[in-house]
C-alpha atoms as a PDB file:
ATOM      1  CA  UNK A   1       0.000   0.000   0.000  1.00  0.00           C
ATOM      2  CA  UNK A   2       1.515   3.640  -0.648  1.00  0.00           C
ATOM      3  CA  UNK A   3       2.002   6.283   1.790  1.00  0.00           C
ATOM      4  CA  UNK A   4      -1.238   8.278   0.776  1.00  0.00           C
ATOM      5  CA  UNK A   5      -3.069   4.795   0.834  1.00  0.00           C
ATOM      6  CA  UNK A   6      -1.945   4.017   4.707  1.00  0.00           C
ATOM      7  CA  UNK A   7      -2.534   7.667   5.666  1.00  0.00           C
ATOM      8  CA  UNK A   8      -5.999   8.094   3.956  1.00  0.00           C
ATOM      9  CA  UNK A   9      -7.012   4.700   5.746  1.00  0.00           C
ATOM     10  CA  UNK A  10      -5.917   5.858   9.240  1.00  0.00           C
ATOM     11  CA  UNK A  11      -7.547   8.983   8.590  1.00  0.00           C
ATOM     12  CA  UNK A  12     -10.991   7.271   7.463  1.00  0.00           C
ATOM     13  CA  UNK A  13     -11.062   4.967  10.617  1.00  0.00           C
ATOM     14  CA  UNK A  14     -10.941   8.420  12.632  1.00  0.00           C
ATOM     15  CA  UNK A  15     -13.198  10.456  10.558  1.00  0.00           C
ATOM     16  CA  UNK A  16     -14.711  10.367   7.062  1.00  0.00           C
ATOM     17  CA  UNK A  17     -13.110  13.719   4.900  1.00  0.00           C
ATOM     18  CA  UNK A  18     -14.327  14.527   1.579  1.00  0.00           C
ATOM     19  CA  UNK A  19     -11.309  14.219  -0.885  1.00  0.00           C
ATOM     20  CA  UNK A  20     -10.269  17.929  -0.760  1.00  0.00           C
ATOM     21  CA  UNK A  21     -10.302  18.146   2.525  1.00  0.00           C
ATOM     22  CA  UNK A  22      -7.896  14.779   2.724  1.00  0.00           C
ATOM     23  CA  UNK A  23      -5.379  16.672  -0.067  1.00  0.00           C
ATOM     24  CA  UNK A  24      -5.920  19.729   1.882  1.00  0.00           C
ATOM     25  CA  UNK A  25      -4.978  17.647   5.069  1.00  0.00           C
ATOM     26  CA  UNK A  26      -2.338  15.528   3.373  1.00  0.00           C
ATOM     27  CA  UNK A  27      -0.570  18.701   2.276  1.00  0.00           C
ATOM     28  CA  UNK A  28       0.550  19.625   5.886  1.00  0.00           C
ATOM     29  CA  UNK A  29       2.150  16.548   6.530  1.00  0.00           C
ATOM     30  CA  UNK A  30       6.067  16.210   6.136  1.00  0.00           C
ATOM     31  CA  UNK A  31       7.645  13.068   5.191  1.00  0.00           C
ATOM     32  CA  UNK A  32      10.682  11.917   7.022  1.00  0.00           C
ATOM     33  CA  UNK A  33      12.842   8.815   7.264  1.00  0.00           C
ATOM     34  CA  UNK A  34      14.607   7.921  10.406  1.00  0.00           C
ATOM     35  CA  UNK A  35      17.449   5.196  10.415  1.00  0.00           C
ATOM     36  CA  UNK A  36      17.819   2.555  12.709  1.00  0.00           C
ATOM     37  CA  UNK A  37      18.360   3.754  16.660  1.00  0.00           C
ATOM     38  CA  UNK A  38      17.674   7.737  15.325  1.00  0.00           C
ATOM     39  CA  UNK A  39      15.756   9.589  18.085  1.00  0.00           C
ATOM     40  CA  UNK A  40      12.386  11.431  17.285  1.00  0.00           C
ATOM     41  CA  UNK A  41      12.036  12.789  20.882  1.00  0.00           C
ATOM     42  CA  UNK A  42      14.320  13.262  23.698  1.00  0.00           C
ATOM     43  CA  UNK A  43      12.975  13.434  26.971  1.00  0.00           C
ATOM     44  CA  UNK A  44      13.727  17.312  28.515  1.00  0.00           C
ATOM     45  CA  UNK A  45      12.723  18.626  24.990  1.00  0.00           C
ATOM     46  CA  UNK A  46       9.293  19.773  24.045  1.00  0.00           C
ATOM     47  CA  UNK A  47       7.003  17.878  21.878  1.00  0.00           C
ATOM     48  CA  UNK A  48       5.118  20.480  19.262  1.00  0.00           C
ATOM     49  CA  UNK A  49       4.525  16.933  16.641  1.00  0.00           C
ATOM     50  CA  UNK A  50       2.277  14.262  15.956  1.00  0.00           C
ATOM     51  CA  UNK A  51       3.880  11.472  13.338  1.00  0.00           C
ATOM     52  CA  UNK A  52       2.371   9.086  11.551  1.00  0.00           C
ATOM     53  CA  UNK A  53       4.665   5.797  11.115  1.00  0.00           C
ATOM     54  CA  UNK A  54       3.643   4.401   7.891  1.00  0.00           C
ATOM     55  CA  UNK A  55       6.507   2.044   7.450  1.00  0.00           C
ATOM     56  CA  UNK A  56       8.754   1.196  10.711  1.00  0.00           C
ATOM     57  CA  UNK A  57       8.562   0.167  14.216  1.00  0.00           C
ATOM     58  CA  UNK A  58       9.171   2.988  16.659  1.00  0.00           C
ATOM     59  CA  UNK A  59      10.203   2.732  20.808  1.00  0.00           C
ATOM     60  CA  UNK A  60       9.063   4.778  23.614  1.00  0.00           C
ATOM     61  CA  UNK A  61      11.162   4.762  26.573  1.00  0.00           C
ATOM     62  CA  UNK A  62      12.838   6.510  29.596  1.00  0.00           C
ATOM     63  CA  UNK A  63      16.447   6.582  30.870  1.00  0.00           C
ATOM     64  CA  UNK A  64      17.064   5.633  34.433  1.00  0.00           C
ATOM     65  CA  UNK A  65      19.186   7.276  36.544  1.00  0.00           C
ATOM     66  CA  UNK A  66      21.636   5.491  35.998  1.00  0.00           C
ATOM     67  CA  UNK A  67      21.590   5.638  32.438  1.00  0.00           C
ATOM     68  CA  UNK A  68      19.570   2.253  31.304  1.00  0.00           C
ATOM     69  CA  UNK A  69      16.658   2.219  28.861  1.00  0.00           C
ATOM     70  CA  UNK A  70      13.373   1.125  29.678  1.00  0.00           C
ATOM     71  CA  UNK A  71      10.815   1.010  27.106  1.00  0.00           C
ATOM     72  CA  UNK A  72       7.676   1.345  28.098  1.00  0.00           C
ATOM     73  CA  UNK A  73       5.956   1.140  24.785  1.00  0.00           C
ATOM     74  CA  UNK A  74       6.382   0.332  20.858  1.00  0.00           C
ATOM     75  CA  UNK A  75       4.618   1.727  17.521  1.00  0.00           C
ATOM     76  CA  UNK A  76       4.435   0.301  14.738  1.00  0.00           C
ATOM     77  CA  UNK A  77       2.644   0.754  10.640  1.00  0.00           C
ATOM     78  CA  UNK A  78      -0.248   3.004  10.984  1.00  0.00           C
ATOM     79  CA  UNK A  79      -0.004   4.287  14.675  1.00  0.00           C
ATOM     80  CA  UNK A  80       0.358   7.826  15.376  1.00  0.00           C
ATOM     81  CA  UNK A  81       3.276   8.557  17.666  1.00  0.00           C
ATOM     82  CA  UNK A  82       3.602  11.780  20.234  1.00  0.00           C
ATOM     83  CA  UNK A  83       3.912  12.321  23.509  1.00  0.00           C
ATOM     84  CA  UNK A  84       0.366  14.112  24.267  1.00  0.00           C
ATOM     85  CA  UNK A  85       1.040  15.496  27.609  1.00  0.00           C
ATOM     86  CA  UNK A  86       4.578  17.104  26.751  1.00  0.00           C
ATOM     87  CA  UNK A  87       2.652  18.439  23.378  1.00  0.00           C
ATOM     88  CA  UNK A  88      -0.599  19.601  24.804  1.00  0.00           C
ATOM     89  CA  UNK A  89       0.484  21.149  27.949  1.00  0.00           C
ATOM     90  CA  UNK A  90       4.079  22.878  26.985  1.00  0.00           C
ATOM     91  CA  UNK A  91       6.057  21.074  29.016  1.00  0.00           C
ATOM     92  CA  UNK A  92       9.356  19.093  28.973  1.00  0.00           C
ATOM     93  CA  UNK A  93       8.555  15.598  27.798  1.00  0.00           C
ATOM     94  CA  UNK A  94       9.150  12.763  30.213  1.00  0.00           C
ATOM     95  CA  UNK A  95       9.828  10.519  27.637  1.00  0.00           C
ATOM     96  CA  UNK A  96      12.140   9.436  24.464  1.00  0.00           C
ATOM     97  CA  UNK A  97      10.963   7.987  20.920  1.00  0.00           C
ATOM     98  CA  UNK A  98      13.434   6.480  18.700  1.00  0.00           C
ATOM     99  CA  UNK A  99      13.534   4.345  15.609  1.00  0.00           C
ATOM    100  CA  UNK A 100      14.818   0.477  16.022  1.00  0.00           C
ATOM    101  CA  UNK A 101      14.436   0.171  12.267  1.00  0.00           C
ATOM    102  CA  UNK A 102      14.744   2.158   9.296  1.00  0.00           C
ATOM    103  CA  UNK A 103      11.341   4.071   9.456  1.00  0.00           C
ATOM    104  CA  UNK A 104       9.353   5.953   6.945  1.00  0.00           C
ATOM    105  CA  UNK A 105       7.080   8.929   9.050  1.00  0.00           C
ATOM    106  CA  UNK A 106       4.795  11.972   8.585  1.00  0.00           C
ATOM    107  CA  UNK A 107       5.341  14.491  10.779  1.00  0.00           C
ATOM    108  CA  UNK A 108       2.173  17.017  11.654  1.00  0.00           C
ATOM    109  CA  UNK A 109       3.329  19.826  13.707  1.00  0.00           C
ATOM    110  CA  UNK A 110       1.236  21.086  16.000  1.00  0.00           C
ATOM    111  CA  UNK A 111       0.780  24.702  15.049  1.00  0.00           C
ATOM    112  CA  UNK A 112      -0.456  22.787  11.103  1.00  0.00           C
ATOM    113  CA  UNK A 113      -2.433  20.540  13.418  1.00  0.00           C
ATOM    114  CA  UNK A 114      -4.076  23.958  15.569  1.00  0.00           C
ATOM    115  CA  UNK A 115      -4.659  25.236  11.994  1.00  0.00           C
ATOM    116  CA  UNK A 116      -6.420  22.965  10.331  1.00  0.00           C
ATOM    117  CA  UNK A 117      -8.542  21.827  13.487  1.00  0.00           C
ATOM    118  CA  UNK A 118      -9.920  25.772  13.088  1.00  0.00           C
ATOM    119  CA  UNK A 119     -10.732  25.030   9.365  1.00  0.00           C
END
């Protein structure tokens, strides 16, 4: 399936657009690969993105104290990946997202994503 294919089905199992307002939609989003182990977030940093993972599998996790990685959840084709709290709120995120393969991702930022919820 292509990348407008996985995006426009994740979409329609959320809510049904018309197909202009799915181009109009699908023109905000920003493609990006990550390579294997390449961080998306870093906890300490703020979150202003939502990201689509259309091809990939994706790791949330935290670093101890001491340095260790615990990962407390995983993503993979079709999810949506963000860390909500850290986004919503303005505040330091609590969390890291990285890559653990080569991943293919469309990245929503959140002032696109405040725009288009007001059209």
């Amino acid at each position: 399936m292509s990348i407008v294919a996985n995006i426009e089905s994740a979409i329609d199992s959320i809510i049904k657009l018309s197909k202009a307002e799915k181009k109009f939609l699908l023109s905000y989003l920003k493609p990006k690969t990550l390579s294997r182990n390449e961080i998306l977030l870093t906890e300490g940093s703020f979150c202003n993105f939502i990201a689509f993972i259309n091809q990939g599998v994706l790791i949330y996790y935290k670093t101890t104290a001491e340095g260790a990685e615990v990962t407390t959840d995983f993503a993979f084709d079709g999810d949506w990946v963000t860390d909500n709290r850290s986004r919503l709120t303005k505040t330091e995120s609590h969390i890291n997202i990285k890559a653990i393969e080569e991943s293919e991702i469309l990245i929503l930022n959140n002032d696109d994503l405040e725009e288009l919820y007001k059209k």
